[in-house]
PDB file of N, CA and C in Angstrom:
ATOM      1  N   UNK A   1     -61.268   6.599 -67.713  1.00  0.00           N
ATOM      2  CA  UNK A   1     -61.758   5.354 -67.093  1.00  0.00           C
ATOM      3  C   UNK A   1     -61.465   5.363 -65.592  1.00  0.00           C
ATOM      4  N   UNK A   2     -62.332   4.945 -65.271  1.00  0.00           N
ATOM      5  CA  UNK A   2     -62.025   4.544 -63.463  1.00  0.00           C
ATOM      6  C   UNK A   2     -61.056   3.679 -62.502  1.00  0.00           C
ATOM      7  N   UNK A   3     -60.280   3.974 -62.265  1.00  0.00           N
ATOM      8  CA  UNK A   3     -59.618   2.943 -61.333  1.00  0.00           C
ATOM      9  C   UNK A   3     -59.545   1.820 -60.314  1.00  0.00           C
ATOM     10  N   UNK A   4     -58.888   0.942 -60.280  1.00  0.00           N
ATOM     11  CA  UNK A   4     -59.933   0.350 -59.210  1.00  0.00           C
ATOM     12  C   UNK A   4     -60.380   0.744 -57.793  1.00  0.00           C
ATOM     13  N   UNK A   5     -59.232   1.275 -57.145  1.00  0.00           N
ATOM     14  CA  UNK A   5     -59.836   2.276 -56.098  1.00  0.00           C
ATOM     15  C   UNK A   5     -60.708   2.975 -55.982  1.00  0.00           C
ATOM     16  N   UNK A   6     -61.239   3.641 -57.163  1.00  0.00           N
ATOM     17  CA  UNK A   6     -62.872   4.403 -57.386  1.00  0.00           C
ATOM     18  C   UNK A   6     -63.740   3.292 -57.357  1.00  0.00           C
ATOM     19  N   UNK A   7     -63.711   2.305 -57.878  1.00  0.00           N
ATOM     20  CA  UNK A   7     -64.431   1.623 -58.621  1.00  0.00           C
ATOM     21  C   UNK A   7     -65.119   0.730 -57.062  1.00  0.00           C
ATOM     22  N   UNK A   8     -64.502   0.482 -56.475  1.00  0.00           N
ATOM     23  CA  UNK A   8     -64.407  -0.555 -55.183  1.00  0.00           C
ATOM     24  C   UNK A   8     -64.994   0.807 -54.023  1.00  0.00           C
ATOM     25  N   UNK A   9     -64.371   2.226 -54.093  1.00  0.00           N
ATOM     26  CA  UNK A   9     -65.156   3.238 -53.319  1.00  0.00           C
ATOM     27  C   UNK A   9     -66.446   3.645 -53.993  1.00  0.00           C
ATOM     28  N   UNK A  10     -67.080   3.320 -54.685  1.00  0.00           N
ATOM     29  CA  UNK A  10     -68.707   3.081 -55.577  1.00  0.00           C
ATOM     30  C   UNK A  10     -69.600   2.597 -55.149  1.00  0.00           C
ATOM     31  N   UNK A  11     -68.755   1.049 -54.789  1.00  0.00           N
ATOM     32  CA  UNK A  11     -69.605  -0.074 -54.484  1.00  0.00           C
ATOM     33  C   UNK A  11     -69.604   0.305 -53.636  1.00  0.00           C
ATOM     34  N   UNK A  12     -68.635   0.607 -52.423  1.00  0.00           N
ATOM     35  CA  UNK A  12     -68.777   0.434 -51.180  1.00  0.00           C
ATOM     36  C   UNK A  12     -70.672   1.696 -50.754  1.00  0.00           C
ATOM     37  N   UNK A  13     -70.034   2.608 -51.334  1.00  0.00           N
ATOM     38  CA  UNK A  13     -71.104   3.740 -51.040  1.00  0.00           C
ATOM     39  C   UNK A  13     -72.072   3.630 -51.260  1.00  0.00           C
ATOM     40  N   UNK A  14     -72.481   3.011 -52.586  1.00  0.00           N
ATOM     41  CA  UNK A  14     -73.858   1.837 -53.048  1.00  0.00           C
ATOM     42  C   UNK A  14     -74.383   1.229 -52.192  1.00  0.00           C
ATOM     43  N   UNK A  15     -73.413   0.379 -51.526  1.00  0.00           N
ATOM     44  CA  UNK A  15     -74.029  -0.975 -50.710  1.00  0.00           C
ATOM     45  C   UNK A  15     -74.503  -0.273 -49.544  1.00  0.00           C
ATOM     46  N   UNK A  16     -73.961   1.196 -48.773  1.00  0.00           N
ATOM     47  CA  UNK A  16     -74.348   1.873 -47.625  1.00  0.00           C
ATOM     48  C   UNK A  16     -75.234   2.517 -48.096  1.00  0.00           C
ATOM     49  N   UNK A  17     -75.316   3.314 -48.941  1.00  0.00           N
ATOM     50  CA  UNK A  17     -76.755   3.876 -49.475  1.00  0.00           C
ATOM     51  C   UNK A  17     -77.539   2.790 -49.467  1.00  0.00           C
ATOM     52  N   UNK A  18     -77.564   1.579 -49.807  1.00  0.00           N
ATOM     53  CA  UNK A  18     -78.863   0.687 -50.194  1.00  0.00           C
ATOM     54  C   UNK A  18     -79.177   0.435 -48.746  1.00  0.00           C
ATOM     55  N   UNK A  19     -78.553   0.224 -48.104  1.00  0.00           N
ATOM     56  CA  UNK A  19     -78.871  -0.495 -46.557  1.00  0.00           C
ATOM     57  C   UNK A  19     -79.312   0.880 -45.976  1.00  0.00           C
ATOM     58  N   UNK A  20     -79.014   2.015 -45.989  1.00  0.00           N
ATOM     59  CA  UNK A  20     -79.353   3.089 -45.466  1.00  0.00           C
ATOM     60  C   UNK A  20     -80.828   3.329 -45.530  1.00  0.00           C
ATOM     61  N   UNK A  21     -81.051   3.468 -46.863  1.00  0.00           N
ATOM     62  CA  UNK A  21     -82.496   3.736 -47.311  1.00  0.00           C
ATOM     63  C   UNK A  21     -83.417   2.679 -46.790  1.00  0.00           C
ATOM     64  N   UNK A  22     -83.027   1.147 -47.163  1.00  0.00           N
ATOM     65  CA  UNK A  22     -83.279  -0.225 -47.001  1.00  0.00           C
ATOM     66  C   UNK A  22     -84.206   0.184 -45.466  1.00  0.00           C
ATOM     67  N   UNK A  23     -83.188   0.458 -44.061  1.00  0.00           N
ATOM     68  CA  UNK A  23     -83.476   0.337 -43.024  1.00  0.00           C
ATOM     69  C   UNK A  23     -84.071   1.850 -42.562  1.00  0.00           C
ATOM     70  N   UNK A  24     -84.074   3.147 -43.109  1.00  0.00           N
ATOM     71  CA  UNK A  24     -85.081   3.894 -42.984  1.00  0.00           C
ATOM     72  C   UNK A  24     -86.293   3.204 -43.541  1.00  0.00           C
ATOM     73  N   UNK A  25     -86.269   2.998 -44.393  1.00  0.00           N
ATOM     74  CA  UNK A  25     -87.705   2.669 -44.679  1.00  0.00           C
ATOM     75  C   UNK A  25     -88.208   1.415 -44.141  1.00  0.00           C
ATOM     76  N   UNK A  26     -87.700   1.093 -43.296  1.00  0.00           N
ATOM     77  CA  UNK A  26     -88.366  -0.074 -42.561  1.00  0.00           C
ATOM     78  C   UNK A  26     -88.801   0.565 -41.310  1.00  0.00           C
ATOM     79  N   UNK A  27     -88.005   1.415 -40.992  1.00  0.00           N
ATOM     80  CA  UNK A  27     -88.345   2.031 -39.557  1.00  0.00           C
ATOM     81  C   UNK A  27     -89.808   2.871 -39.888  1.00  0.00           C
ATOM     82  N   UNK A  28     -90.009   3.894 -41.043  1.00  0.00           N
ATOM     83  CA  UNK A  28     -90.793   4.389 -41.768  1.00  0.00           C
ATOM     84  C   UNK A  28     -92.227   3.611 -41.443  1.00  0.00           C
ATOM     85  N   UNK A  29     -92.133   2.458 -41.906  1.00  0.00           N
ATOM     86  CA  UNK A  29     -93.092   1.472 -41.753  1.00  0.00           C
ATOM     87  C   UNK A  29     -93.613   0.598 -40.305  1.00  0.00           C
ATOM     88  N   UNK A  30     -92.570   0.735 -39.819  1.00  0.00           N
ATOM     89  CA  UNK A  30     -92.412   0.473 -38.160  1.00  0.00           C
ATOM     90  C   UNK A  30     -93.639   1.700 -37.597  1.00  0.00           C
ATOM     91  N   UNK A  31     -92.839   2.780 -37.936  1.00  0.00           N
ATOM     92  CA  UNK A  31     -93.802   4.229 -37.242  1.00  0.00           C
ATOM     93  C   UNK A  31     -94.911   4.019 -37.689  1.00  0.00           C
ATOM     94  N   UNK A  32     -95.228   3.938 -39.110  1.00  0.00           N
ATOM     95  CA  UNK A  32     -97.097   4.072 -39.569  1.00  0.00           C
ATOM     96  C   UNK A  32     -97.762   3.046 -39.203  1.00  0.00           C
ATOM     97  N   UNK A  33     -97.401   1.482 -38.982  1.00  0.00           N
ATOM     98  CA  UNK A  33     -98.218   0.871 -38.045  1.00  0.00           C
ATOM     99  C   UNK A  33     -98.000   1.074 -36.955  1.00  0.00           C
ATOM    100  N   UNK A  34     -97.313   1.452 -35.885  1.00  0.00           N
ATOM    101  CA  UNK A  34     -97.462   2.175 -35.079  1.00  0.00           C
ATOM    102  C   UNK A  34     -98.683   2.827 -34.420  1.00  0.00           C
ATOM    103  N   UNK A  35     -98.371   4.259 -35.370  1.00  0.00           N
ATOM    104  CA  UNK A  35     -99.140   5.309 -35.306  1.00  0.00           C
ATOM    105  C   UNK A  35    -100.601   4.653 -35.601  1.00  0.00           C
ATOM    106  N   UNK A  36    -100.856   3.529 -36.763  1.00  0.00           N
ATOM    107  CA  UNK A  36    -102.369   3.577 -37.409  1.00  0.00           C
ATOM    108  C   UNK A  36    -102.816   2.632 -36.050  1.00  0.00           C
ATOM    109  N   UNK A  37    -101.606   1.488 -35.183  1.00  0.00           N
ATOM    110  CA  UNK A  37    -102.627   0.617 -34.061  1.00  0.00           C
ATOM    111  C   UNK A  37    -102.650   1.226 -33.140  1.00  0.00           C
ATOM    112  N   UNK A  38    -102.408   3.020 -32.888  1.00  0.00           N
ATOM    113  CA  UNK A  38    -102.673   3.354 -31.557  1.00  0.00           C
ATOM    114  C   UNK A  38    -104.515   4.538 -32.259  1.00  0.00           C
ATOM    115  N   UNK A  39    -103.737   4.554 -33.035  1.00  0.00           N
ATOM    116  CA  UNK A  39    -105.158   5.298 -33.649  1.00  0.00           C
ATOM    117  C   UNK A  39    -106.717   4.815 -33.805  1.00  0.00           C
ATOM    118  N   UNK A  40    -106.609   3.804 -34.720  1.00  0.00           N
ATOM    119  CA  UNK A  40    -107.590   2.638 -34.789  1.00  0.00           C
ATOM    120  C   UNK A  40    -107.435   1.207 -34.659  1.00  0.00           C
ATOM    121  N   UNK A  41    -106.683   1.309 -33.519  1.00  0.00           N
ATOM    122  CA  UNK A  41    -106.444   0.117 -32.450  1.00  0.00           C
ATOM    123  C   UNK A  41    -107.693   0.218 -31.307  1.00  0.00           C
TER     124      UNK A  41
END
C-alpha cells in the first residue's frame, strides 16, 4: 500500500501534468488560429 507521502507526491504530479497539457494545448490552439487568420485572413 502507498504511503501518504507517495500518495500526496501523485497528486501533486497529476495536478502539474493536468495544467501542463491543459496550457500546451491552449497555446496549440493559440498557434492554429493564428496560423489559419494569417492564411485565410
Amino acid at each position: 500500500m502507498l504511503n501518504d507521502k507517495t500518495k500526496v507526491w501523485f497528486k501533486r504530479l497529476g495536478t502539474a501534468g493536468f495544467l501542463f497539457f491543459l496550457i500546451k494545448g491552449l497555446i496549440w490552439l493559440a498557434v492554429f488560429a493564428g496560423v489559419g487568420n494569417y492564411v485565410f485572413g
